[in-house]
Protein backbone atom coordinates (compact mmCIF):
# COMPACT_ATOMS: atom_id res chain seq x y z
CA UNK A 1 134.59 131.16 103.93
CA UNK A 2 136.08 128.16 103.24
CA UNK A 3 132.39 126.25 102.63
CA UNK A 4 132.13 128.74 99.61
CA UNK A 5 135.52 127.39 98.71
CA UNK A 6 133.93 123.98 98.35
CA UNK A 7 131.29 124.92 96.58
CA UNK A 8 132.54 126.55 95.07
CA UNK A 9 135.39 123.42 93.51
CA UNK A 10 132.73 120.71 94.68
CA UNK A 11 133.26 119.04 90.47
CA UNK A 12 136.98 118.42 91.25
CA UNK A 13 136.45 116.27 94.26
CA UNK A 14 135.90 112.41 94.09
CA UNK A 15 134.24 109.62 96.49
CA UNK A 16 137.30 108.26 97.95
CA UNK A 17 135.24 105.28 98.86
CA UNK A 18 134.03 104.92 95.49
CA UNK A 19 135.86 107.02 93.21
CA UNK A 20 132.31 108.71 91.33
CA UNK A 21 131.69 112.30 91.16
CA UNK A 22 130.75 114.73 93.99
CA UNK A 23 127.94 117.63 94.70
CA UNK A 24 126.87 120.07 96.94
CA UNK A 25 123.57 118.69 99.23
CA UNK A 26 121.87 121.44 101.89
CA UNK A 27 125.37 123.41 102.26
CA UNK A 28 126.29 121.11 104.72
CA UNK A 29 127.65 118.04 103.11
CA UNK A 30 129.38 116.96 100.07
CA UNK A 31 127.68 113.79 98.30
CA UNK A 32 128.57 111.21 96.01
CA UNK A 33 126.51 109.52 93.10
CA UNK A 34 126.08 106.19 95.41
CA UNK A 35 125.27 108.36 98.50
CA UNK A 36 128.55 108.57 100.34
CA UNK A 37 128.66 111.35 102.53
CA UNK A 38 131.27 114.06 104.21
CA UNK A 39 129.60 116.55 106.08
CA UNK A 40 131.48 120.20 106.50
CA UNK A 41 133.09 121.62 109.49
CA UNK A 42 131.43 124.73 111.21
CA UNK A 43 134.46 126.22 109.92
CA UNK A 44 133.85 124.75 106.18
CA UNK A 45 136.53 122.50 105.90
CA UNK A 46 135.36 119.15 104.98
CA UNK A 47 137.16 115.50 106.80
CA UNK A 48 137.62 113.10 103.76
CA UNK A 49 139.47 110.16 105.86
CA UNK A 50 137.58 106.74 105.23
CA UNK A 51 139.62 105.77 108.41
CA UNK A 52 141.10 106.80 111.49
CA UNK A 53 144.84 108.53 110.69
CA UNK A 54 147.74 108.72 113.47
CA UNK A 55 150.09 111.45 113.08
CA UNK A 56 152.52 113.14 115.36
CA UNK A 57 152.19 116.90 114.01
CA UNK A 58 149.55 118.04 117.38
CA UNK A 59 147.65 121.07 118.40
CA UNK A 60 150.98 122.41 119.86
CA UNK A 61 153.36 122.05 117.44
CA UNK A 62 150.93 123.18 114.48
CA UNK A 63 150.71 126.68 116.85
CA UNK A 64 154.70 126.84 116.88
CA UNK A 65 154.70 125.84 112.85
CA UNK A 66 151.69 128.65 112.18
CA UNK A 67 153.64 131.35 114.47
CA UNK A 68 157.08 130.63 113.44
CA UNK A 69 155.75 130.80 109.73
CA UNK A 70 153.74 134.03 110.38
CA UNK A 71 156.86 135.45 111.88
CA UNK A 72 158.49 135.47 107.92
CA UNK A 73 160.86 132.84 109.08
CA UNK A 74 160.04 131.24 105.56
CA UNK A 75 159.63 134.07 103.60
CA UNK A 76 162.17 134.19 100.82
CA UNK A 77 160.77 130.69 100.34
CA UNK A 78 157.53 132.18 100.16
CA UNK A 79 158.81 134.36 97.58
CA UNK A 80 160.55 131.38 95.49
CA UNK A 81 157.87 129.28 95.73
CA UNK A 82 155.29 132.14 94.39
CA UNK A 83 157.73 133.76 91.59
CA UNK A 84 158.16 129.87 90.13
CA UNK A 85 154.43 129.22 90.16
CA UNK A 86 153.90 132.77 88.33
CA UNK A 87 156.45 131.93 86.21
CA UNK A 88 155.61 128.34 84.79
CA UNK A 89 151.36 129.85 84.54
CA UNK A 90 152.93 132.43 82.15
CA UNK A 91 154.35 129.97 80.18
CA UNK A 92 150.86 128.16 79.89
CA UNK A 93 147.33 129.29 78.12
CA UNK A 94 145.49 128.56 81.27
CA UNK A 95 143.53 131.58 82.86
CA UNK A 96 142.82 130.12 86.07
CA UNK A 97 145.64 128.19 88.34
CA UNK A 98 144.99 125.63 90.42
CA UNK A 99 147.16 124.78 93.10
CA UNK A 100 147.00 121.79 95.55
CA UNK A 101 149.28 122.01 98.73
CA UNK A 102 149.62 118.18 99.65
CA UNK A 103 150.85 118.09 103.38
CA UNK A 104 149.63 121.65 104.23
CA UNK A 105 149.62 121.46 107.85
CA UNK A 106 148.19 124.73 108.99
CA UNK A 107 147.88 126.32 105.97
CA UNK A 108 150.44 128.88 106.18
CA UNK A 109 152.71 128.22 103.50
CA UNK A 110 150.09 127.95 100.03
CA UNK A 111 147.65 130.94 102.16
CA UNK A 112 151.34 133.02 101.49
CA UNK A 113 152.17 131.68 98.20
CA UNK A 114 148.44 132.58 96.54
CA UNK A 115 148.44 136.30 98.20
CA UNK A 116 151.85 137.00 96.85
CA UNK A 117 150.37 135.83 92.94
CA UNK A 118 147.50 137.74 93.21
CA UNK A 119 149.20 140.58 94.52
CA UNK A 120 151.70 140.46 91.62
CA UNK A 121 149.32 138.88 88.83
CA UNK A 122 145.86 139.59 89.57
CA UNK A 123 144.98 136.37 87.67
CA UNK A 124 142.40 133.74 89.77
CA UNK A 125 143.63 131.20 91.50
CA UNK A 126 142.41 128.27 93.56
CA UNK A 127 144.33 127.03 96.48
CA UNK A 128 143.60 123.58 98.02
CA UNK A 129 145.19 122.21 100.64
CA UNK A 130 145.01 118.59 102.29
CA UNK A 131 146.40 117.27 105.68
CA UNK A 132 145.79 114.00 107.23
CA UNK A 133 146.15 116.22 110.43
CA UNK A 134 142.78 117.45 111.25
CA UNK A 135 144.48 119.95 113.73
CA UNK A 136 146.19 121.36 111.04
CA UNK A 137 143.18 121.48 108.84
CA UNK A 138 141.28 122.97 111.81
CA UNK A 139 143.90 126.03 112.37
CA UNK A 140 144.16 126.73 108.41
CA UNK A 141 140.19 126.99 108.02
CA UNK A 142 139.84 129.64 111.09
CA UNK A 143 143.17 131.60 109.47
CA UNK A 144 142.99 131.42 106.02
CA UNK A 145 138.81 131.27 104.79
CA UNK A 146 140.05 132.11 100.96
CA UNK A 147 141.14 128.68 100.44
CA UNK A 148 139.45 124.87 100.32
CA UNK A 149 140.89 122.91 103.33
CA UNK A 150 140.39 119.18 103.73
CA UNK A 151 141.25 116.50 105.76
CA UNK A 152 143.02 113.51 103.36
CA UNK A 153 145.26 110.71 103.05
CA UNK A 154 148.19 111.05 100.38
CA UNK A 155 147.28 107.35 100.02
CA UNK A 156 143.94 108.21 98.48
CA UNK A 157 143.14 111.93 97.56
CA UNK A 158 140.06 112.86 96.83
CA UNK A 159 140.51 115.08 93.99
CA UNK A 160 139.20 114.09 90.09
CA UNK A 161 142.55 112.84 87.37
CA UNK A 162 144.37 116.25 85.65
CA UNK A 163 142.84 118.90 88.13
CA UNK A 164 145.83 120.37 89.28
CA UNK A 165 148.18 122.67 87.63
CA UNK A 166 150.90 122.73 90.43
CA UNK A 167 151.55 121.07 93.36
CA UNK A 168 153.23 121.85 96.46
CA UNK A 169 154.53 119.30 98.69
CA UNK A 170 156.94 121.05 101.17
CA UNK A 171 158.91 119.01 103.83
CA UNK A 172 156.07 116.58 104.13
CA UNK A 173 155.90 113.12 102.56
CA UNK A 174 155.47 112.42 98.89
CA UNK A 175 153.15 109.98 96.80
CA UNK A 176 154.35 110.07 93.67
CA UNK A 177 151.68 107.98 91.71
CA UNK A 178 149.02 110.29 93.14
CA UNK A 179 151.23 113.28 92.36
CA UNK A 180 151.22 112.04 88.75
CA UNK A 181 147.37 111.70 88.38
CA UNK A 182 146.33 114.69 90.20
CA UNK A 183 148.44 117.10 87.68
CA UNK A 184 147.24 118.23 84.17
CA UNK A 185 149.42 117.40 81.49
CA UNK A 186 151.64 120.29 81.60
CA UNK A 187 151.31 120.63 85.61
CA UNK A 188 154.10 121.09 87.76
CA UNK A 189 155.34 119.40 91.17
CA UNK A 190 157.52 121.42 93.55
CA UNK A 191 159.21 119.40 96.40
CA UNK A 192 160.48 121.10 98.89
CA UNK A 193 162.89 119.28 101.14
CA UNK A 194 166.28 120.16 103.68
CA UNK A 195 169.32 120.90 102.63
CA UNK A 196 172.52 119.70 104.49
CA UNK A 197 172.29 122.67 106.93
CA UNK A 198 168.82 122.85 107.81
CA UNK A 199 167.81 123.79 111.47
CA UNK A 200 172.08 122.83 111.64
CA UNK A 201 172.57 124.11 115.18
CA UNK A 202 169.28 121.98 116.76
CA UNK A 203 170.46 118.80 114.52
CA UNK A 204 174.18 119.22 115.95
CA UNK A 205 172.86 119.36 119.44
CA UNK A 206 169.81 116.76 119.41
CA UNK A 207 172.09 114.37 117.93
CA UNK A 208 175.00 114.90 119.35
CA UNK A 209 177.39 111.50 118.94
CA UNK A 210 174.42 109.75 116.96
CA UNK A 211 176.42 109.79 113.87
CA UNK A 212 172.68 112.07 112.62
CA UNK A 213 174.47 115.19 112.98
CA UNK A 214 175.42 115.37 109.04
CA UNK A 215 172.07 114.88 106.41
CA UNK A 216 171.90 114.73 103.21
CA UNK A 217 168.88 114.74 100.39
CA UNK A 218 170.45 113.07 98.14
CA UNK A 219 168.03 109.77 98.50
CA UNK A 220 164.72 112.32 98.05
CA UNK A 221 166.33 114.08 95.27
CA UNK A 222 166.52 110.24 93.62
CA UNK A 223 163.83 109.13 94.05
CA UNK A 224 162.02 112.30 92.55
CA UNK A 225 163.68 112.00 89.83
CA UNK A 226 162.87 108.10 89.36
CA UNK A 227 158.87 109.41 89.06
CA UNK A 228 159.31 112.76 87.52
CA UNK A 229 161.34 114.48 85.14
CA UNK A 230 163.32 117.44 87.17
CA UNK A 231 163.56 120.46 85.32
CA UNK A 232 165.35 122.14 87.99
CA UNK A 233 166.22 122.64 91.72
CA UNK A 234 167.19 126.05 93.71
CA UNK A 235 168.72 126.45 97.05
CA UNK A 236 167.35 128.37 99.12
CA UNK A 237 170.18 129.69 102.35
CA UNK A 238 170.33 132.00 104.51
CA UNK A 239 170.42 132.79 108.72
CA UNK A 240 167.57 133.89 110.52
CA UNK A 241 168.17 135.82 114.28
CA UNK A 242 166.14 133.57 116.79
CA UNK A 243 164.95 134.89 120.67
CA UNK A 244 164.42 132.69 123.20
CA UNK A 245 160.38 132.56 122.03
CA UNK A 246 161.15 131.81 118.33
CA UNK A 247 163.93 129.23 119.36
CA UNK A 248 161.35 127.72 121.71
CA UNK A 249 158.21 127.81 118.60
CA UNK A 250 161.24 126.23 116.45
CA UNK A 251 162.07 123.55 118.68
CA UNK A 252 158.54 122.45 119.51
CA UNK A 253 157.55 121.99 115.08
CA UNK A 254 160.45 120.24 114.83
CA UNK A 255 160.87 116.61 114.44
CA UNK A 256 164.49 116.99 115.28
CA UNK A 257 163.41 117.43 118.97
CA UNK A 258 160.81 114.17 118.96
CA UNK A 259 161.69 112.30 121.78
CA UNK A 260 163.93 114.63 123.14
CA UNK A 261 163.67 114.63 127.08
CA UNK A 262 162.57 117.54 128.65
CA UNK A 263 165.68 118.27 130.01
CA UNK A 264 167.85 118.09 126.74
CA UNK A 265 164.76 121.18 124.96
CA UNK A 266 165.45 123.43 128.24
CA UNK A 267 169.11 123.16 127.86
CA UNK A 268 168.94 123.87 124.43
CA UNK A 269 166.80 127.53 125.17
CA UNK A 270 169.38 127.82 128.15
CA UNK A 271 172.08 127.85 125.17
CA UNK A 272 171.56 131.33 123.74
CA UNK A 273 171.72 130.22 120.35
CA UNK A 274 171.09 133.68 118.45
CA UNK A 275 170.92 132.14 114.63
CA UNK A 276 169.55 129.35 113.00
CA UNK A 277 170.37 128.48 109.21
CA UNK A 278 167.79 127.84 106.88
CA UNK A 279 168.84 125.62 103.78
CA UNK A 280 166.38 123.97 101.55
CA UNK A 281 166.04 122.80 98.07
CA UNK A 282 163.50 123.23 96.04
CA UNK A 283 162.94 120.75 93.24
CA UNK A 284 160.75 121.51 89.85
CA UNK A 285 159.35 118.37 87.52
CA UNK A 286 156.74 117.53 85.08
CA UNK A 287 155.33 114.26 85.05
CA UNK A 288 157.18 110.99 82.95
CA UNK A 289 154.17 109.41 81.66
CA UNK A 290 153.00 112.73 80.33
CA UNK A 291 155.87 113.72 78.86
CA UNK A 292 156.24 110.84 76.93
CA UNK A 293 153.04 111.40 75.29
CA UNK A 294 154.12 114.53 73.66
């Protein structure tokens, strides 16, 4: 279960109200030194938010997301994302990895990344994943128990300096300053983020004449590299066959389709679109500050 999860990592966590350290109290709660308390879910993930969060990523579109993902519409990323983790733990003495999937949403993409190490290393490792989405949080507890879910703000995470060896952050928002605390000194970020052709044939018809039908990373890919050294970025391209069903899970999780009348999303099943290009780059980097020391 996920509340063994917890206990199991209950040192790495800190008071986000606070900042002191954390422990287990009654199985039920986590507990700082000056007596802040989180209680855990009946599904053991624990709600860190000191205040109420907004976000637009619902119970619906988190189904779609967790289907299409489920589906292996993201595999080979799956498979990128695992073989560079493997890769870059090889290269460092540390027996256990630690991996912290900041933005997780449901939970799909890290629960698929840690089976495919331990299927092809066998070595421990502990998966963590935050949302601000409590939906999201909700849906990866009841699918995926091996892992520590939790509820949290990329403004304030409530995780202890140097206790991650990677992070993931994939198509979700980025805080860099938090990215660089939360890793150990030879940790690894790995962004995730579209490439020019992403989801192509729902951009070109949801913005249609918006001058939005063309994107480009080049502004993410920046301002990574302003906060952290890139050692490296991969494409990842390639066309996935869509049914109607898929098509309609793809255009509910995405934001291309956000206030997108009802009318425009039926036309766009009514379109037979048979193929939808995935393109996405995948950015490696080691933090400045750190690398500076050395």
């Amino acid at each position: 279960m996920s509340k063994l999860q917890i206990k199991e990592n209950v040192h790495i966590f800190k008071c986000p109200l606070c900042g002191s350290g954390m422990r287990m109290h009654d199985e039920k709660s986590i507990v700082c030194a000056k007596n802040h308390c989180f209680d855990l879910s009946r599904r053991g993930y624990i709600n860190m938010l000191t205040s109420t969060a907004k976000t637009d990523y619902d119970r619906p579109l988190l189904d779609s997301r967790n289907h299409i993902i489920k589906d292996g519409f993201f595999d080979p990323l799956t498979e990128k994302l695992a073989g560079l983790i493997q890769d870059h733990a090889l290269k460092t003495a540390a027996g256990k990895i630690t991996v912290l999937d900041a933005g997780c949403g449901e939970g799909s993409h890290l629960a698929r990344v840690i089976k495919r190490i331990k299927l092809r290393t066998g070595r421990r490792i502990t998966g963590v994943g935050i949302d601000i989405s409590k939906e999201g949080i909700h849906i990866a507890s009841r699918d995926y128990p091996g892992t520590a879910w939790c509820v949290a703000d990329l403004a304030k995470v409530p995780f202890k300096d140097g206790t991650f060896n990677f992070i993931l952050n994939i198509l979700s928002p980025a805080n860099y300053a938090e990215f660089k605390r939360l890793l150990t000194d030879d940790g690894v970020l790995i962004k995730v983020v579209p490439g020019s052709g992403y989801l192509a044939e729902l951009r070109e018809f949801f913005y249609q004449f918006t001058g939005k039908e063309e994107y480009s990373n080049q502004r993410i890919v920046k301002h990574f590299a302003e906060s952290f050294n890139m050692t490296g970025t991969h494409r990842i391209l390639y066309d996935m066959p869509v049914d109607r069903d898929t098509l309609q899970h793809l255009v509910r999780m995405t934001p291309l389709s956000w206030g997108a009348a009802d009318e425009r999303i039926k036309k766009v099943l009514r379109t037979g679109i048979s193929d939808i290009t995935i393109d996405l780059t995948v950015i490696l980097g080691i933090n400045r500050k750190k690398v500076a020391h050395h």
